[in-house]
Protein backbone atom coordinates (compact mmCIF):
# COMPACT_ATOMS: atom_id res chain seq x y z
CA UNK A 1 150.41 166.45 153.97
CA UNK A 2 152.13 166.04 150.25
CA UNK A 3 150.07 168.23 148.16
CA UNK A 4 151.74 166.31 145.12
CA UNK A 5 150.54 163.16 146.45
CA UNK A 6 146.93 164.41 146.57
CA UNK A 7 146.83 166.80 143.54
CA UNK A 8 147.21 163.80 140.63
CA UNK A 9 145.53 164.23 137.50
CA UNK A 10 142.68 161.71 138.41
CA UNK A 11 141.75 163.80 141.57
CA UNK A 12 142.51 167.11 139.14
CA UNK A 13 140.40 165.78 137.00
CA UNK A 14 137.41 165.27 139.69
CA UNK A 15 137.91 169.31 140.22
CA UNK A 16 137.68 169.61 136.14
CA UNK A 17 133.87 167.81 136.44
CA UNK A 18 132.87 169.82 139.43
CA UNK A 19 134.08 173.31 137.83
CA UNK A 20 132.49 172.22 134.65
CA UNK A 21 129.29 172.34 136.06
CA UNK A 22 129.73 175.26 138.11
CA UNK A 23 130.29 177.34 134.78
CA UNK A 24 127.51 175.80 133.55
CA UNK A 25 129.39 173.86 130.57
CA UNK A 26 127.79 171.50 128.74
CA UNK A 27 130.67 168.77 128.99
CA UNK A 28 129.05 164.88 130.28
CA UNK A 29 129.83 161.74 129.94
CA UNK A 30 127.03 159.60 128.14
CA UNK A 31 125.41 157.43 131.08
CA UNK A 32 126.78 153.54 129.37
CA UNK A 33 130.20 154.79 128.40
CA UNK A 34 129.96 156.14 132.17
CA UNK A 35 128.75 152.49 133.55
CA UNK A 36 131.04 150.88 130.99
CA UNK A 37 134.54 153.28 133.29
CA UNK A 38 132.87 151.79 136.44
CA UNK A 39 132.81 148.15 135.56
CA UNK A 40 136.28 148.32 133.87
CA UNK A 41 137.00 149.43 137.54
CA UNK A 42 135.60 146.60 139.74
CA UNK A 43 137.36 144.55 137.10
CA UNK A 44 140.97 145.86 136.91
CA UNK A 45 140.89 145.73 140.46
CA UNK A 46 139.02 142.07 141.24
CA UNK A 47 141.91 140.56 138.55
CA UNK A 48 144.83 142.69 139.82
CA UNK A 49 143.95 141.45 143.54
CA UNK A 50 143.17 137.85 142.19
CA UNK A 51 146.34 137.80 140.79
CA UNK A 52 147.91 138.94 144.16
CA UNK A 53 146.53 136.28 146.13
CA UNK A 54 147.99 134.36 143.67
CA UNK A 55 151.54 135.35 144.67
CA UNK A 56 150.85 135.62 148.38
CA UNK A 57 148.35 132.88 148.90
CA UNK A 58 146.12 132.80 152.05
CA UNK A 59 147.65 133.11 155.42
CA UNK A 60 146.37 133.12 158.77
CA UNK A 61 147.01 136.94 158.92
CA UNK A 62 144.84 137.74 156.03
CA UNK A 63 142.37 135.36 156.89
CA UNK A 64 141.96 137.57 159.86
CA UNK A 65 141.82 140.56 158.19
CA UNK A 66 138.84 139.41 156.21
CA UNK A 67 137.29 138.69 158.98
CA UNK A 68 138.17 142.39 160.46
CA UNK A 69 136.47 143.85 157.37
CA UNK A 70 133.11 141.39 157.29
CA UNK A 71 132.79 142.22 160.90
CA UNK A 72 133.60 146.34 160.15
CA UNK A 73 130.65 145.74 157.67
CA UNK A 74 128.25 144.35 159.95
CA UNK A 75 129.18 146.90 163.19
CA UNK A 76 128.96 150.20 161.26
CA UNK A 77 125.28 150.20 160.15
CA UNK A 78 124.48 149.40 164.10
CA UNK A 79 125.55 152.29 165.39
CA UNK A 80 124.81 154.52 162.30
CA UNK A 81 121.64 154.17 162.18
CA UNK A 82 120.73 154.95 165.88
CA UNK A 83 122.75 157.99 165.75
CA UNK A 84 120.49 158.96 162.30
CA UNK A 85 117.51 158.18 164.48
CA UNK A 86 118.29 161.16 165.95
CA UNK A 87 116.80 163.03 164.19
CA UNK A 88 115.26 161.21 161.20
CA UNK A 89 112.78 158.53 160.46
CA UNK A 90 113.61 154.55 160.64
CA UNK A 91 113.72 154.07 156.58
CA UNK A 92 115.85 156.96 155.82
CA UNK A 93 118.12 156.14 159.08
CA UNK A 94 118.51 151.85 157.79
CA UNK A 95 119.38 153.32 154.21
CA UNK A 96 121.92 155.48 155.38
CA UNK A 97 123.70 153.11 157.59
CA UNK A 98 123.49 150.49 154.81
CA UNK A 99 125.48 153.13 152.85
CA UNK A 100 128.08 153.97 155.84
CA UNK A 101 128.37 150.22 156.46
CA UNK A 102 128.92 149.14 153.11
CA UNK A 103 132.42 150.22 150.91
CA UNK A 104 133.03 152.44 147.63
CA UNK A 105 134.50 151.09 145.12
CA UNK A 106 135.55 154.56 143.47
CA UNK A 107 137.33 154.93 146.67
CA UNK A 108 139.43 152.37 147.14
CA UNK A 109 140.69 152.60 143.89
CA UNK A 110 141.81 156.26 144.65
CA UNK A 111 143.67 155.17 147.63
CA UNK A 112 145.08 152.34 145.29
CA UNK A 113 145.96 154.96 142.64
CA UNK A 114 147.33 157.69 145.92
CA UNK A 115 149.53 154.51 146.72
CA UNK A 116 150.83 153.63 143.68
CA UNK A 117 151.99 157.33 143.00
CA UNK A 118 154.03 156.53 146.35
CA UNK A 119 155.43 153.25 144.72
CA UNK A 120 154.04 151.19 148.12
CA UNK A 121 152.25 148.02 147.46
CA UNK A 122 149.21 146.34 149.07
CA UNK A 123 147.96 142.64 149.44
CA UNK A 124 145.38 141.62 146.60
CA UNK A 125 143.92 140.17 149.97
CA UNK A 126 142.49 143.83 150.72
CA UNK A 127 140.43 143.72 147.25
CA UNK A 128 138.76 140.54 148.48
CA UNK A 129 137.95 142.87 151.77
CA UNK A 130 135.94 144.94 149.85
CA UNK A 131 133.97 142.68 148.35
CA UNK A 132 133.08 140.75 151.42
CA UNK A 133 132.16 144.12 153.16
CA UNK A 134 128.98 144.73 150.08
CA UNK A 135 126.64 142.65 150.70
CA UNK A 136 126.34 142.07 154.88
CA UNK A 137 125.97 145.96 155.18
CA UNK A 138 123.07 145.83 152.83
CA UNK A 139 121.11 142.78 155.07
CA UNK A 140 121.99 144.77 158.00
CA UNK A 141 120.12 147.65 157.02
CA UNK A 142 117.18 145.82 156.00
CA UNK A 143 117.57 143.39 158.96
CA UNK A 144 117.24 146.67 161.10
CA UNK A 145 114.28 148.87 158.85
CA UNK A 146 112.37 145.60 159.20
CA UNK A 147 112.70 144.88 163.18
CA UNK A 148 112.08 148.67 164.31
CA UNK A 149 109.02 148.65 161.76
CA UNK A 150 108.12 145.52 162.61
CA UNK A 151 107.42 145.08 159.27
CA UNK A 152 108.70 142.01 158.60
CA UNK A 153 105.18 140.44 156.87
CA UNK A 154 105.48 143.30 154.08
CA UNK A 155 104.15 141.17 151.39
CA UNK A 156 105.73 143.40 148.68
CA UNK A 157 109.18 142.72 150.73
CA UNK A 158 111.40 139.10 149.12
CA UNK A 159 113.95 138.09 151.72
CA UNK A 160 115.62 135.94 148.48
CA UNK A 161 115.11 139.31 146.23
CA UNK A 162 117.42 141.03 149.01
CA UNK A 163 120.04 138.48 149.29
CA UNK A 164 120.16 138.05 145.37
CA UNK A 165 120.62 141.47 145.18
CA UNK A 166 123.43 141.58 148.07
CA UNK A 167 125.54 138.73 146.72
CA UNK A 168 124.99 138.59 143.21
CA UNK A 169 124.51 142.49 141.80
CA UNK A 170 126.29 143.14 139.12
CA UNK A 171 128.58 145.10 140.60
CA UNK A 172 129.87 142.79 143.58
CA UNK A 173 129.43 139.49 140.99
CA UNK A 174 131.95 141.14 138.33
CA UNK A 175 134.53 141.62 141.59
CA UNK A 176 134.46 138.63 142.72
CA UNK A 177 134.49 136.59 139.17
CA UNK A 178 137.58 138.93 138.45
CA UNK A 179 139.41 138.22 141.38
CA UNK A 180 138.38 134.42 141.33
CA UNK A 181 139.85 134.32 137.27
CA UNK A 182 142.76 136.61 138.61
CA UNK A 183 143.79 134.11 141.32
CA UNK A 184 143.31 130.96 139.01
CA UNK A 185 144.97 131.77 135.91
CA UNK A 186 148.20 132.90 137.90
CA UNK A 187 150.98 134.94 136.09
CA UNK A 188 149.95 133.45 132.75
CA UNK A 189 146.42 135.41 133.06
CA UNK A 190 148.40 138.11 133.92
CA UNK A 191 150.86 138.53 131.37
CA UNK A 192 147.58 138.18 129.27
CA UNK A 193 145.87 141.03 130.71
CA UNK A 194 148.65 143.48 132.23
CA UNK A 195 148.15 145.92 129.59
CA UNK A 196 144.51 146.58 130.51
CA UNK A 197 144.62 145.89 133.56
CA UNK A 198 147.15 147.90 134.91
CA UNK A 199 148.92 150.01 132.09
CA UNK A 200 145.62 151.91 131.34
CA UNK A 201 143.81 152.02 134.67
CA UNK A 202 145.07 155.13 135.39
CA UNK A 203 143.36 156.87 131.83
CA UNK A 204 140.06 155.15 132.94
CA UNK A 205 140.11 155.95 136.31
CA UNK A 206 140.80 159.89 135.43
CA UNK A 207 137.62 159.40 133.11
CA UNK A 208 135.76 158.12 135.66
CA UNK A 209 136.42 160.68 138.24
CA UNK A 210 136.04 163.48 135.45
CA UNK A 211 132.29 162.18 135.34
CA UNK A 212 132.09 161.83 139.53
CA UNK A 213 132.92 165.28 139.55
CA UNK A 214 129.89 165.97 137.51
CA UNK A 215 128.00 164.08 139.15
CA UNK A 216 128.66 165.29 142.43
CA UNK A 217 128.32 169.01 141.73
CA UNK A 218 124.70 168.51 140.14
CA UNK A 219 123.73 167.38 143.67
CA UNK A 220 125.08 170.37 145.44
CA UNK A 221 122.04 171.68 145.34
CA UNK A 222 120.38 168.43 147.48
CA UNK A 223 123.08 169.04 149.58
CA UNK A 224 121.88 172.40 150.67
CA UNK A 225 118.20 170.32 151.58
CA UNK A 226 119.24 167.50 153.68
CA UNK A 227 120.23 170.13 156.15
CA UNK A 228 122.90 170.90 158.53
CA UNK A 229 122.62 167.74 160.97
CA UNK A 230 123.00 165.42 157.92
CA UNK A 231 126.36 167.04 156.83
CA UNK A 232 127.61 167.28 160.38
CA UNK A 233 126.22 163.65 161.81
CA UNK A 234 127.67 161.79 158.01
CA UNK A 235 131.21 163.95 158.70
CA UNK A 236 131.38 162.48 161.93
CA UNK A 237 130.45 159.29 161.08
CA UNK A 238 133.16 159.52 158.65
CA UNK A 239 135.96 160.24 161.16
CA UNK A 240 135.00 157.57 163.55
CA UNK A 241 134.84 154.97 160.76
CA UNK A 242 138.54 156.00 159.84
CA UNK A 243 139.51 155.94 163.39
CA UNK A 244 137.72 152.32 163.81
CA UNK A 245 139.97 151.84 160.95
CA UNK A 246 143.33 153.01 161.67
CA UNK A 247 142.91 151.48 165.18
CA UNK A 248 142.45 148.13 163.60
CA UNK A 249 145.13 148.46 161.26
CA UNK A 250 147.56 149.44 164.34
CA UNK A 251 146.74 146.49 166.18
CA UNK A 252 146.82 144.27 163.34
CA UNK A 253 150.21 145.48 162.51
CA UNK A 254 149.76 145.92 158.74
CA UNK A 255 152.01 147.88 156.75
CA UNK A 256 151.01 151.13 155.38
CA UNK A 257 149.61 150.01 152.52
CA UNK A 258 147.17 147.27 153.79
CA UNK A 259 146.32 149.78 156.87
CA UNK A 260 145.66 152.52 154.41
CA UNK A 261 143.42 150.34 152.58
CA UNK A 262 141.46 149.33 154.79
CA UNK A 263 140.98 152.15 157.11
CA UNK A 264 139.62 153.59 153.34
CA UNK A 265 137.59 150.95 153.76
CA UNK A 266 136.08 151.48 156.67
CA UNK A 267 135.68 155.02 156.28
CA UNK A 268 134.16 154.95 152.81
CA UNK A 269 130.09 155.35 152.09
CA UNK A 270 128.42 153.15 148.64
CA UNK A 271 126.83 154.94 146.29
CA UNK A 272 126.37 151.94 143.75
CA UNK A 273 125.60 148.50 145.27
CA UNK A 274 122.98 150.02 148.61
CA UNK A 275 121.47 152.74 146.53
CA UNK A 276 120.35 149.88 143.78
CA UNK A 277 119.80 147.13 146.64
CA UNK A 278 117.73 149.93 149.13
CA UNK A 279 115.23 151.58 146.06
CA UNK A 280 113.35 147.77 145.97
CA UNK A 281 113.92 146.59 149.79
CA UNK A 282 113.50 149.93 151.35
CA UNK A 283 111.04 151.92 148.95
CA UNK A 284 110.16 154.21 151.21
CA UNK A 285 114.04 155.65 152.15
CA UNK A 286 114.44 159.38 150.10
CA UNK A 287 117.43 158.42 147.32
CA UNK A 288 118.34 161.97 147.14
CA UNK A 289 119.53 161.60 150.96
CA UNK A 290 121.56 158.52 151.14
CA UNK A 291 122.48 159.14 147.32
CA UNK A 292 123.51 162.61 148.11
CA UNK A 293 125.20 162.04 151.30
CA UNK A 294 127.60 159.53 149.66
CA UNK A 295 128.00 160.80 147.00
CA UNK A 296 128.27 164.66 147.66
CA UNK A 297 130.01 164.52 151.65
CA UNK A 298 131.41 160.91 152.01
CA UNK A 299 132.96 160.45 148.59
CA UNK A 300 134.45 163.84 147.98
CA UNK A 301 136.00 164.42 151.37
CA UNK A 302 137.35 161.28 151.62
CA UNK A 303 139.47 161.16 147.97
CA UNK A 304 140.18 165.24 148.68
CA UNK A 305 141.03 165.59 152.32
CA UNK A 306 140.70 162.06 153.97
CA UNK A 307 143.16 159.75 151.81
CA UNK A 308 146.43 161.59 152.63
CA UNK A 309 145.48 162.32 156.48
CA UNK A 310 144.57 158.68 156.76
CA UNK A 311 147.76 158.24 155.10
CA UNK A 312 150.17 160.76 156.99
CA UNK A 313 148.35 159.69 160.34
CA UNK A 314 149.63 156.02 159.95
CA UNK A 315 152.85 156.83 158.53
CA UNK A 316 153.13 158.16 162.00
CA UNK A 317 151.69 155.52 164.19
CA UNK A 318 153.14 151.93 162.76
């Protein structure tokens, strides 16, 4: 592992937020400037991938892929949840394999970032991967609290609120009306929006990450609650997801870049698009569990530890 590859300023910079409040400093980001870093996010990367399938256009291959990562979305929160149910109720168990099913944003733009530092490229094809994998993770869960409750009569409970919610959020809707403007205004639209989009990601993104670390290490505490099986079942999970991942990616044959990216993918846990879809369609699912574990396990290990293994295990294998 290439300890320059994995100690860049943005991940730096996630250890700066963390530390911060550790020593009990009184640095934060204010909460819209904070939301205002994330959508600049799903944007950059929705136009920067639009534009990409603009150069590459859509071939069989990546047609298939997309259909590797919709299908990735809707196996994961299967056999998440039953191994939750372990130990822990049905509500709790459906959010949290929502969360494992469905991608982070934050996340793949690491890996994008981790890649970029290594001058290798990826199709624009993976960014609409991620978007497809939102929203069918989300109906999954709910698909699954509602058949082992047998709840499905809940009158407080909208099938159309759910499927609003999964499709056209905020935060999957900006994605996908980025990468639909980045595909159809073509190099044009790009030599429009380069500077933004590309030449000051990388500022943004170490903002953004600055605050994540913050965020995370106020929840260190919750960590310490959910309790050991959590940690150790959500780590696991973790591993097998990237395995699922790599496997895929080997017998795909994508190059590193694409294989990285999706095996990120795979292996990645939302904080942003479940939590907001599960606190109306599963009310009774604890936020500080699926929250925390995404936020304070999934997210950290994967942009700290997981991102170059993923990375140095491929190299390897393809």
């Amino acid at each position: 592992m290439d300890m320059s590859n994995l100690l860049n300023p943005p991940v730096l910079f996630f250890f700066v937020g963390v530390l911060a409040v550790l020593l009990k400093s009184n640095l934060k980001i204010p909460e819209q400037i904070a939301k205002f870093f994330a959508m600049y996010l799903l944007f950059s990367i929705g136009f920067k991938g639009g534009h990409e399938l603009y150069k590459s256009g859509f071939h069989i291959e990546n047609l298939i892929v997309l259909g590797v990562c919709m299908s990735i979305a809707i196996l994961v929160p299967f056999y998440s949840y039953f191994l939750f149910r372990l130990k822990m109720d049905v509500p709790n168990s459906a959010a949290l394999a929502g969360s494992f099913g469905s991608v982070s944003a934050v996340t793949f733009v690491t890996a994008g970032s981790f890649l970029h530092n290594l001058s290798i490229e990826y199709g624009g094809f993976m960014v609409a991967g991620m978007a497809l994998m939102e929203s069918p993770a989300i109906v999954v869960a709910v698909f699954l609290d509602r058949l082992m409750r047998k709840s499905s009569e809940d009158e407080h409970f909208s099938w159309g609120e759910l499927l609003q919610e999964a499709f056209f959020g905020d935060a999957i809707f900006l994605l996908i009306g980025a990468l639909f403007v980045g595909y159809v205004s073509g190099d044009s639209g790009w030599k429009a929006e380069k500077f933004f989009v590309e030449d000051l990601f990388k500022g943004f993104l170490t903002f953004f990450l600055l605050d994540m670390g913050i965020s995370t290490a106020r929840r260190f505490g919750e960590v310490k609650s959910i309790g050991l099986f959590l940690i150790l079942i959500s780590l696991f999970l973790v591993i097998i997801n990237a395995t699922l991942g790599i496997t895929l990616a080997k017998l795909l044959n994508l190059n590193i870049g694409d294989a990285l990216m999706l095996t990120v993918l795979a292996a990645s846990a939302s904080y942003i698009a479940v939590p907001a879809a599960m606190r109306t369609s599963i009310p009774e699912a604890n936020p500080g569990i699926y929250l925390t574990v995404a936020l304070s396990i999934v997210f950290p290990f994967n942009i700290i530890i997981g991102i170059p293994t993923y990375y140095s295990i491929l190299k390897k294998i393809l």
